[in-house]
Protein backbone atom coordinates (compact mmCIF):
# COMPACT_ATOMS: atom_id res chain seq x y z
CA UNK A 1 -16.65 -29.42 7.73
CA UNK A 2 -19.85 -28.87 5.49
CA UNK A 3 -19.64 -29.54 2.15
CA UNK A 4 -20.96 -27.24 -1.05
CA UNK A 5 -21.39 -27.80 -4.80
CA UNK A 6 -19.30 -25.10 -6.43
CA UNK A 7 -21.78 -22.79 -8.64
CA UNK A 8 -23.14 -25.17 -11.81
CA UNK A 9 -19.85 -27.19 -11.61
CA UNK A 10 -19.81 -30.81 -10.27
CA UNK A 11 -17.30 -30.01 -7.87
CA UNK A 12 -18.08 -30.67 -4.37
CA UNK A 13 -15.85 -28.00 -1.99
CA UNK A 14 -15.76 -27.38 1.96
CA UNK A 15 -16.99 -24.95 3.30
CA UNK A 16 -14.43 -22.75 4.09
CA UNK A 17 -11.81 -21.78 1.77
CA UNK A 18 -7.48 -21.95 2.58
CA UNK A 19 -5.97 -18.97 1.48
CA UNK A 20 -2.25 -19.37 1.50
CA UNK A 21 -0.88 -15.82 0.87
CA UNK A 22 0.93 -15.74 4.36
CA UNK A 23 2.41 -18.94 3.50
CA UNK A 24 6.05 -18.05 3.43
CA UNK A 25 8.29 -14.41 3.96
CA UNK A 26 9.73 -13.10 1.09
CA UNK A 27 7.23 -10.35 1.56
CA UNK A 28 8.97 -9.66 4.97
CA UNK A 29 5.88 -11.44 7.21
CA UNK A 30 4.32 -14.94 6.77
CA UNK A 31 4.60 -18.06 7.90
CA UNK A 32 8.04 -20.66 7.90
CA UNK A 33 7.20 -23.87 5.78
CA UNK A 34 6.75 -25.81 9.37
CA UNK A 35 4.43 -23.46 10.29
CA UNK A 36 2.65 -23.57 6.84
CA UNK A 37 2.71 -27.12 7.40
CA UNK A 38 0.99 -27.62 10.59
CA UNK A 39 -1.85 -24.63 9.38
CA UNK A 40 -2.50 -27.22 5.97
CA UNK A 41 -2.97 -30.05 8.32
CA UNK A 42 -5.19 -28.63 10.85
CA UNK A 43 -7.28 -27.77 7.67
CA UNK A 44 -7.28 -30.83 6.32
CA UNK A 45 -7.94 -32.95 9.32
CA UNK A 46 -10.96 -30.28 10.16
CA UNK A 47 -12.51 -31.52 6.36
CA UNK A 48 -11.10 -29.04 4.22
CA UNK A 49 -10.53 -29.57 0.62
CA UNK A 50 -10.42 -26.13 -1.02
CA UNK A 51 -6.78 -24.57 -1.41
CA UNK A 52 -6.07 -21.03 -2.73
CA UNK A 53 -2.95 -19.33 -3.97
CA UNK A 54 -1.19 -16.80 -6.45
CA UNK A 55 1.84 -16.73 -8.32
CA UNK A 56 1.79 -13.18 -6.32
CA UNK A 57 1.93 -14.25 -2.83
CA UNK A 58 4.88 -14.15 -1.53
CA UNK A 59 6.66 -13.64 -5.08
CA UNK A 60 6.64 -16.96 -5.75
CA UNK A 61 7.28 -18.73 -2.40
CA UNK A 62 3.37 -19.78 -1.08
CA UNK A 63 3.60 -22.05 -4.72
CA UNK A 64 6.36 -23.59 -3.50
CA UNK A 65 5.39 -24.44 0.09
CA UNK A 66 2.84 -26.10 -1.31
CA UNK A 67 4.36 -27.82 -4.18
CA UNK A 68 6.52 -29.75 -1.38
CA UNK A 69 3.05 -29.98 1.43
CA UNK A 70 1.01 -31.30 -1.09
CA UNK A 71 3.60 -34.15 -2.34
CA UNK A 72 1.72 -37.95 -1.79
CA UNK A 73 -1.83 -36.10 -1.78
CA UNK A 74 -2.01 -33.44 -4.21
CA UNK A 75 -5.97 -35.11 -5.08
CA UNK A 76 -7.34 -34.31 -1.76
CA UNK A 77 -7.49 -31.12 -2.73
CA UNK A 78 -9.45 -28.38 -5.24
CA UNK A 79 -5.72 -26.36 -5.80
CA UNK A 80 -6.74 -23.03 -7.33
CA UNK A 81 -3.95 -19.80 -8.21
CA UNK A 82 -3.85 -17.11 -9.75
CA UNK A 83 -2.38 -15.28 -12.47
CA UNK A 84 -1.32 -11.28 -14.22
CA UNK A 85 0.80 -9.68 -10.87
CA UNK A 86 3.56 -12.21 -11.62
CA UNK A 87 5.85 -13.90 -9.20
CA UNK A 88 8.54 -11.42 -9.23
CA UNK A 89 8.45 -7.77 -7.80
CA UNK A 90 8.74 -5.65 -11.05
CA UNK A 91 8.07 -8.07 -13.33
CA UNK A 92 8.06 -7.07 -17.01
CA UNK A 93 4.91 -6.17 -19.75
CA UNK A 94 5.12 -9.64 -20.81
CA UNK A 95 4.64 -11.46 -17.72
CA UNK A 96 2.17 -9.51 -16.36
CA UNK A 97 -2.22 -8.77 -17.20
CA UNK A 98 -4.10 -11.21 -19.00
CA UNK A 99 -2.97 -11.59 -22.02
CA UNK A 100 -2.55 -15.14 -23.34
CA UNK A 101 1.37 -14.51 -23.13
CA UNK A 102 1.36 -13.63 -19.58
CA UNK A 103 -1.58 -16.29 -18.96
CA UNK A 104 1.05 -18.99 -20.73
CA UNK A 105 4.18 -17.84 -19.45
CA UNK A 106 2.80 -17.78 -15.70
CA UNK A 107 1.07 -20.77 -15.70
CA UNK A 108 4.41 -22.91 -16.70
CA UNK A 109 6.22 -21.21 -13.74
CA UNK A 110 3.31 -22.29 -11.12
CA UNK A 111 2.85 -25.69 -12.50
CA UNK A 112 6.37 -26.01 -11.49
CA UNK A 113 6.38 -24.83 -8.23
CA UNK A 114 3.43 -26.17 -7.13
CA UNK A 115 5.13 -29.72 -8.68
CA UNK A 116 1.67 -30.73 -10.16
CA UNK A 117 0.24 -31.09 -14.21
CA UNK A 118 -2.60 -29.24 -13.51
CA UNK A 119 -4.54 -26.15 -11.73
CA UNK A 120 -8.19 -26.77 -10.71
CA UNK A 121 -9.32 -23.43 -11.12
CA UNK A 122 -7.15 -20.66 -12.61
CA UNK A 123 -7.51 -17.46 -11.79
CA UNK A 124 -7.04 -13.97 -13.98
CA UNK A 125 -6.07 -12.15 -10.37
CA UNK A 126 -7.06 -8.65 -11.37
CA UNK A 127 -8.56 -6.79 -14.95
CA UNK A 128 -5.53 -5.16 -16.53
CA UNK A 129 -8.19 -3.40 -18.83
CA UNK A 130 -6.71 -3.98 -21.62
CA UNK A 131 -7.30 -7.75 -22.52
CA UNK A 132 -10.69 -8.16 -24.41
CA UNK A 133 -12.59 -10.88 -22.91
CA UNK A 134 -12.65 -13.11 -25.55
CA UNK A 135 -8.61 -13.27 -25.43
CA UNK A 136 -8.67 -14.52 -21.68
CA UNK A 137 -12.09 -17.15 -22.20
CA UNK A 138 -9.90 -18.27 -25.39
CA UNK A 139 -6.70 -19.05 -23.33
CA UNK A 140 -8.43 -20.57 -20.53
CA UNK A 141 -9.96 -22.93 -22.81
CA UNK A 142 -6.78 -23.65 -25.07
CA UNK A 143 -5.02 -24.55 -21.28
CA UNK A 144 -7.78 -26.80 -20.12
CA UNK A 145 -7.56 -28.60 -23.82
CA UNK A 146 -3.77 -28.85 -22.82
CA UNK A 147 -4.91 -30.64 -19.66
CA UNK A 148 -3.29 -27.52 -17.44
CA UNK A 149 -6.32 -26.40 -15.89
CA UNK A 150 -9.93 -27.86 -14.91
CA UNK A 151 -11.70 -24.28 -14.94
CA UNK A 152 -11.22 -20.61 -15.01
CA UNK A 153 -12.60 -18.30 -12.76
CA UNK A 154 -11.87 -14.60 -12.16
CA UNK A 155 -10.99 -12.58 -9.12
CA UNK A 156 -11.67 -8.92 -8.17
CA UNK A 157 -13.07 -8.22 -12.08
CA UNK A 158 -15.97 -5.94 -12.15
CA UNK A 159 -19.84 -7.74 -12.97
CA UNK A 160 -20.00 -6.32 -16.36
CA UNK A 161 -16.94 -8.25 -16.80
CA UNK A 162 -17.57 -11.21 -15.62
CA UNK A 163 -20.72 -11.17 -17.55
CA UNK A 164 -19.18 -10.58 -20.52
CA UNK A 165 -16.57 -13.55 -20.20
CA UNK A 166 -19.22 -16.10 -18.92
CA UNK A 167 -21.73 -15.35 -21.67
CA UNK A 168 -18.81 -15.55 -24.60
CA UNK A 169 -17.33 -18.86 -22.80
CA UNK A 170 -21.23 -20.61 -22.98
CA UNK A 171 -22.21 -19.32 -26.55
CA UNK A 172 -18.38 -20.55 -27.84
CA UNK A 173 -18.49 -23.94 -25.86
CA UNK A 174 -15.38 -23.14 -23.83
CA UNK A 175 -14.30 -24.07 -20.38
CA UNK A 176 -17.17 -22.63 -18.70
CA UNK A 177 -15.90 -19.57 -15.98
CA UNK A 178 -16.63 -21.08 -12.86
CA UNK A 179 -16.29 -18.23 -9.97
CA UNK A 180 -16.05 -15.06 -8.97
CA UNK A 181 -13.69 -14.17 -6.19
CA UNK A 182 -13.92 -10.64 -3.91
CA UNK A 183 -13.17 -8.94 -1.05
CA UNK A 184 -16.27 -8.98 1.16
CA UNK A 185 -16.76 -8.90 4.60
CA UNK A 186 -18.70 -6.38 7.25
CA UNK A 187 -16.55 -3.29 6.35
CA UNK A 188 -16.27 -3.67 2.25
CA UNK A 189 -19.79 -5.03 1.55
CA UNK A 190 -19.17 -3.09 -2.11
CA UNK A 191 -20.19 -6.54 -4.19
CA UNK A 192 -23.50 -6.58 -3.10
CA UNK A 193 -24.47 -4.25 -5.32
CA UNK A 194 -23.86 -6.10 -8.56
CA UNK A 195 -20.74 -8.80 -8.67
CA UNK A 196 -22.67 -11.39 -6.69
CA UNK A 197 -26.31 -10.41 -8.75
CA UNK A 198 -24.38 -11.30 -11.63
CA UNK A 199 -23.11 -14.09 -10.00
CA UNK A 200 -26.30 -15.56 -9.04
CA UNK A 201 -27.72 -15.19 -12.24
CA UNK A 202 -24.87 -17.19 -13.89
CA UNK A 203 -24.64 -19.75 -11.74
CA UNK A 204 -21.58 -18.66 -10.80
CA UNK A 205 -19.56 -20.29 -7.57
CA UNK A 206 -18.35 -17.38 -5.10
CA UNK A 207 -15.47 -17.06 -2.93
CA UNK A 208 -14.91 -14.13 -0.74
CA UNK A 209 -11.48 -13.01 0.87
CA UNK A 210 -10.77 -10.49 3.67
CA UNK A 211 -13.50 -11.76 5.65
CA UNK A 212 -11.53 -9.86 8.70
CA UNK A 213 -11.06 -6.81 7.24
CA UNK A 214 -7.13 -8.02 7.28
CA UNK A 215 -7.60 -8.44 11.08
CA UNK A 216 -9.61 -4.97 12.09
CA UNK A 217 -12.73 -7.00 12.72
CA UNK A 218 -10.80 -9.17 15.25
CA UNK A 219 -10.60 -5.70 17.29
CA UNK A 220 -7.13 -6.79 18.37
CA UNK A 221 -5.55 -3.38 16.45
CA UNK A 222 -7.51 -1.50 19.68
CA UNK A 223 -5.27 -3.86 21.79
CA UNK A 224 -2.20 -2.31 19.90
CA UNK A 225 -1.47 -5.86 18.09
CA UNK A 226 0.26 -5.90 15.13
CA UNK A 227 -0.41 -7.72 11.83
CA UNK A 228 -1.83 -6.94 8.40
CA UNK A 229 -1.84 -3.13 8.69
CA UNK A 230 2.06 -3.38 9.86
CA UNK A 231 3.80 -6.69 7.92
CA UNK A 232 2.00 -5.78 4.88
CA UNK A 233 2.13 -2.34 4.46
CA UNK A 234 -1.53 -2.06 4.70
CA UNK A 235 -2.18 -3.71 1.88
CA UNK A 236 -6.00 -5.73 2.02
CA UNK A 237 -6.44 -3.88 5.51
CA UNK A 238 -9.22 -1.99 6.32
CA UNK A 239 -9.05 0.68 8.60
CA UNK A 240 -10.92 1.84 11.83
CA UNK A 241 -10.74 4.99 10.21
CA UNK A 242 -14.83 6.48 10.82
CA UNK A 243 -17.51 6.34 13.43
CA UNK A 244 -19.04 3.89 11.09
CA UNK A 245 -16.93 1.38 11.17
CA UNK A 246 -16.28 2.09 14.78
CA UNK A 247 -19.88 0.79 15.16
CA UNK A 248 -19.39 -1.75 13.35
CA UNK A 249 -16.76 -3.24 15.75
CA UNK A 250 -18.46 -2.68 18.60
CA UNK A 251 -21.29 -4.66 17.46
CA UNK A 252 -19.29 -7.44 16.69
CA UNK A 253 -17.58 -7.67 19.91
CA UNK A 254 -21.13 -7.31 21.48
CA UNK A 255 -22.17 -10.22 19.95
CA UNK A 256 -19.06 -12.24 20.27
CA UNK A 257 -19.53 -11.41 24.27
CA UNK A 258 -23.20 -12.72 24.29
CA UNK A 259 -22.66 -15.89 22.36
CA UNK A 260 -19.06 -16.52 23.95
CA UNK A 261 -17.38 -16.35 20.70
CA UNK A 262 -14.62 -14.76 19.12
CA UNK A 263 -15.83 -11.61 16.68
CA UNK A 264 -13.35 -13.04 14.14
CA UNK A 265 -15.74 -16.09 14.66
CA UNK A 266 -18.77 -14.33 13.87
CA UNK A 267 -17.51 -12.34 11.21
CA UNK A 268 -17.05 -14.99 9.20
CA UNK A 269 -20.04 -16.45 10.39
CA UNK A 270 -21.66 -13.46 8.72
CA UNK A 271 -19.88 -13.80 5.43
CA UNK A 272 -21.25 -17.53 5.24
CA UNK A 273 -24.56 -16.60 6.10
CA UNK A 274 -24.98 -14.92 3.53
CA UNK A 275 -24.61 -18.06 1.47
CA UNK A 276 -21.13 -17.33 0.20
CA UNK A 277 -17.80 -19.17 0.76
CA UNK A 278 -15.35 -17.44 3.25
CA UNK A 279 -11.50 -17.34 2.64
CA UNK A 280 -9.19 -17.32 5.47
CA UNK A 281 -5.56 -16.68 5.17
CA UNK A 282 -4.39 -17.21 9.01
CA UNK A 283 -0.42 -16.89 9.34
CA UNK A 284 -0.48 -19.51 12.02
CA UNK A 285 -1.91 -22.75 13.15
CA UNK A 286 -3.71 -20.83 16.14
CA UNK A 287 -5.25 -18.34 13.82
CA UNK A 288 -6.57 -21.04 11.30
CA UNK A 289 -8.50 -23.19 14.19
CA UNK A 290 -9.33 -19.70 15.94
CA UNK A 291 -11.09 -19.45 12.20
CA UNK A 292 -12.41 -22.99 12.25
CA UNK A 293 -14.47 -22.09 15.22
CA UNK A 294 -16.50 -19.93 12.75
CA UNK A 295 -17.83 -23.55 11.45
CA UNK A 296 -20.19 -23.75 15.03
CA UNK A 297 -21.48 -20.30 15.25
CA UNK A 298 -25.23 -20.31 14.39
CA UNK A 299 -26.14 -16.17 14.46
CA UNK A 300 -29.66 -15.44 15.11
CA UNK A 301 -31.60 -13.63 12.43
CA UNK A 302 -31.80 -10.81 15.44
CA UNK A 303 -27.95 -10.98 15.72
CA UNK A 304 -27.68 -11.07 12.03
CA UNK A 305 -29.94 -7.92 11.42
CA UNK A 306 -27.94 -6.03 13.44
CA UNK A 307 -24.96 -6.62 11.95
CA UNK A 308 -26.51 -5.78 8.80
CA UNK A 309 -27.81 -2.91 10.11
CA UNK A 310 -24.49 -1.61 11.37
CA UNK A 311 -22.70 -2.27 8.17
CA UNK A 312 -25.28 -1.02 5.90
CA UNK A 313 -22.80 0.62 2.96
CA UNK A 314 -23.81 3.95 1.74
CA UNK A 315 -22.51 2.20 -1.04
CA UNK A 316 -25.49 0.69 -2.24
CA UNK A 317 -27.39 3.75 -2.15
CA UNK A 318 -24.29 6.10 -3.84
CA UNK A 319 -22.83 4.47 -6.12
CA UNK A 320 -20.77 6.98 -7.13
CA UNK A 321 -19.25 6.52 -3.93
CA UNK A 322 -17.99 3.09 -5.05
CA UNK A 323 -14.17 2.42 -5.30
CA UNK A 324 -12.68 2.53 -8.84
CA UNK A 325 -16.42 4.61 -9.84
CA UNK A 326 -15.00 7.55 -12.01
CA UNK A 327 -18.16 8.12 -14.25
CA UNK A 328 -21.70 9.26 -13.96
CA UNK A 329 -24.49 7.46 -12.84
CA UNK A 330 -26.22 6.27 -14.80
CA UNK A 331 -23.38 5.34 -17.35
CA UNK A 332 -23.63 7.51 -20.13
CA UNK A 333 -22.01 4.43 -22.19
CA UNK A 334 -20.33 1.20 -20.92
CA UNK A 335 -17.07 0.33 -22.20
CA UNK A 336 -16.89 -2.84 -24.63
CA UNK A 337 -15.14 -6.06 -23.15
């Protein structure tokens, strides 16, 4: 596996990113910790070095798979999570958003299940839209003086955001925000149209999750197979719900035929084309090298046009048709961070 330097960090990360949110089953479908096991090996041994997590996934339980995988080589690996759903279903105020509390409270709880001193990169999971900016950029850096983290980084916040936070963590001299992590892939192509511009203009490191569309692109749901869209409730799914995206499957299977490839091959072959780093979060050892297979497929720019062509969002060209968009456009007024 292909190396990459992570944004304007000195970190040097694979390629292709471990997501471990179907490591274990108190969410009622995941993976056993032998299973778990033999999906971080085959990683490993195929040159992977970049972990991800959440206190979230699997309330708790991914943390501590990996607290006990990762015992005897815990440095072979960038270990990122993720913080403000908490590690309990229902969890209270306190333990949840990104305030410094919740920030505090939840990073003591993953440090011990994941049986380490220190997170790589943490995480604020989601915007609770209520923590100013400057309270999260302020706690990151107060738990990377502590020696509890290396960076911060932020996942599914909106550009604006993310702008915000970056430019008060330079002009303050805190731990710099490293990354940006999104949902991206042929059917939610929604960041294009500012998260990763911002990105690229900070110098920001991206990681993108979903890159299956939480198995649709595989076409195996037309098979009647079961996965995501069943043992999760639908959650991170996307649907085969419009002649759209039934185009957009067909393509990929198209070109998965004329290359001999798998379409959950090329779809992530797509998402890396594009310059970005894939997540995958397999459930199984087959799945993951299934996944790895993505690493040899070299799409030609004829093959890569047309999947552009077939995914083209209307999103970029309505963006009041963007998810979460409940304003005019243009913005009368942006909110303050």
């Amino acid at each position: 596996m292909r190396t990459k330097v992570f944004g304007k960090t000195g970190l040097k990360v694979s390629e292709l990113v471990l997501g471990t949110g179907n490591f274990g089953q108190r969410w009622g479908y995941g993976s056993d910790i032998e299973e778990a096991g033999r999906v971080l090996n085959a990683y490993s041994e195929a040159g992977g070095n970049f972990i991800d997590t959440a206190d979230l996934y699997q309330f708790g339980q991914s943390e501590e798979f990996l607290g006990q995988l990762l015992a005897g080589r815990r440095e072979e690996f960038l270990l990122t999570s993720k913080f403000t759903m908490g590690a309990a279903a229902g969890g209270g105020l306190l333990v949840t958003g990104n305030s410094r509390k919740a920030m505090v409270t939840s990073i003591e709880a993953s440090l011990k299940r994941l049986r380490t001193d220190r997170i790589d990169i943490y995480w604020a999971h989601y915007a609770d839209g209520v923590t100013p900016s400057e309270e999260i950029v302020r706690g990151f850096d107060d738990l990377a003086r502590a020696g509890k983290i290396l960076y911060g980084g932020l996942s599914n916040f909106s550009a604006w955001r993310t702008v915000r936070a970056s430019t008060l963590a330079e002009m303050t001299g805190s731990v710099p925000i490293a990354g940006v992590q999104v949902e991206y892939s042929l059917v939610h192509r929604t960041p294009e149209r500012d998260v990763f511009q911002a990105a690229a203009a900070l110098g920001l490191g991206v990681v993108t999750y979903s890159p299956l569309g939480g198995g649709m692109l595989t076409g195996k749901y037309r098979n009647g197979e079961q996965g995501r869209q069943q043992g999760l409730g639908g959650n991170v799914f996307q649907a085969e719900d419009s002649e759209e995206r039934s185009q957009i499957v067909d393509t990929l299977l198209q070109i998965a035929q004329e290359i001999g490839s798998s379409p959950d091959r090329v779809a992530i072959s797509w998402v890396a084309a594009k310059g970005l780093i894939p997540m995958v979060g397999p459930k199984t050892e087959l799945q993951l090298k299934s996944n790895l297979g993505s690493l040899d497929v070299i799409l030609s720019q004829e093959q890569l046009g047309r999947l552009d062509h077939a995914s083209h969002p209307a999103l970029l060209d309505r963006p009041d048709k963007v998810e979460g968009f409940t304003g005019s456009w243009p913005f009368a007024g942006a909110p303050v961070a």
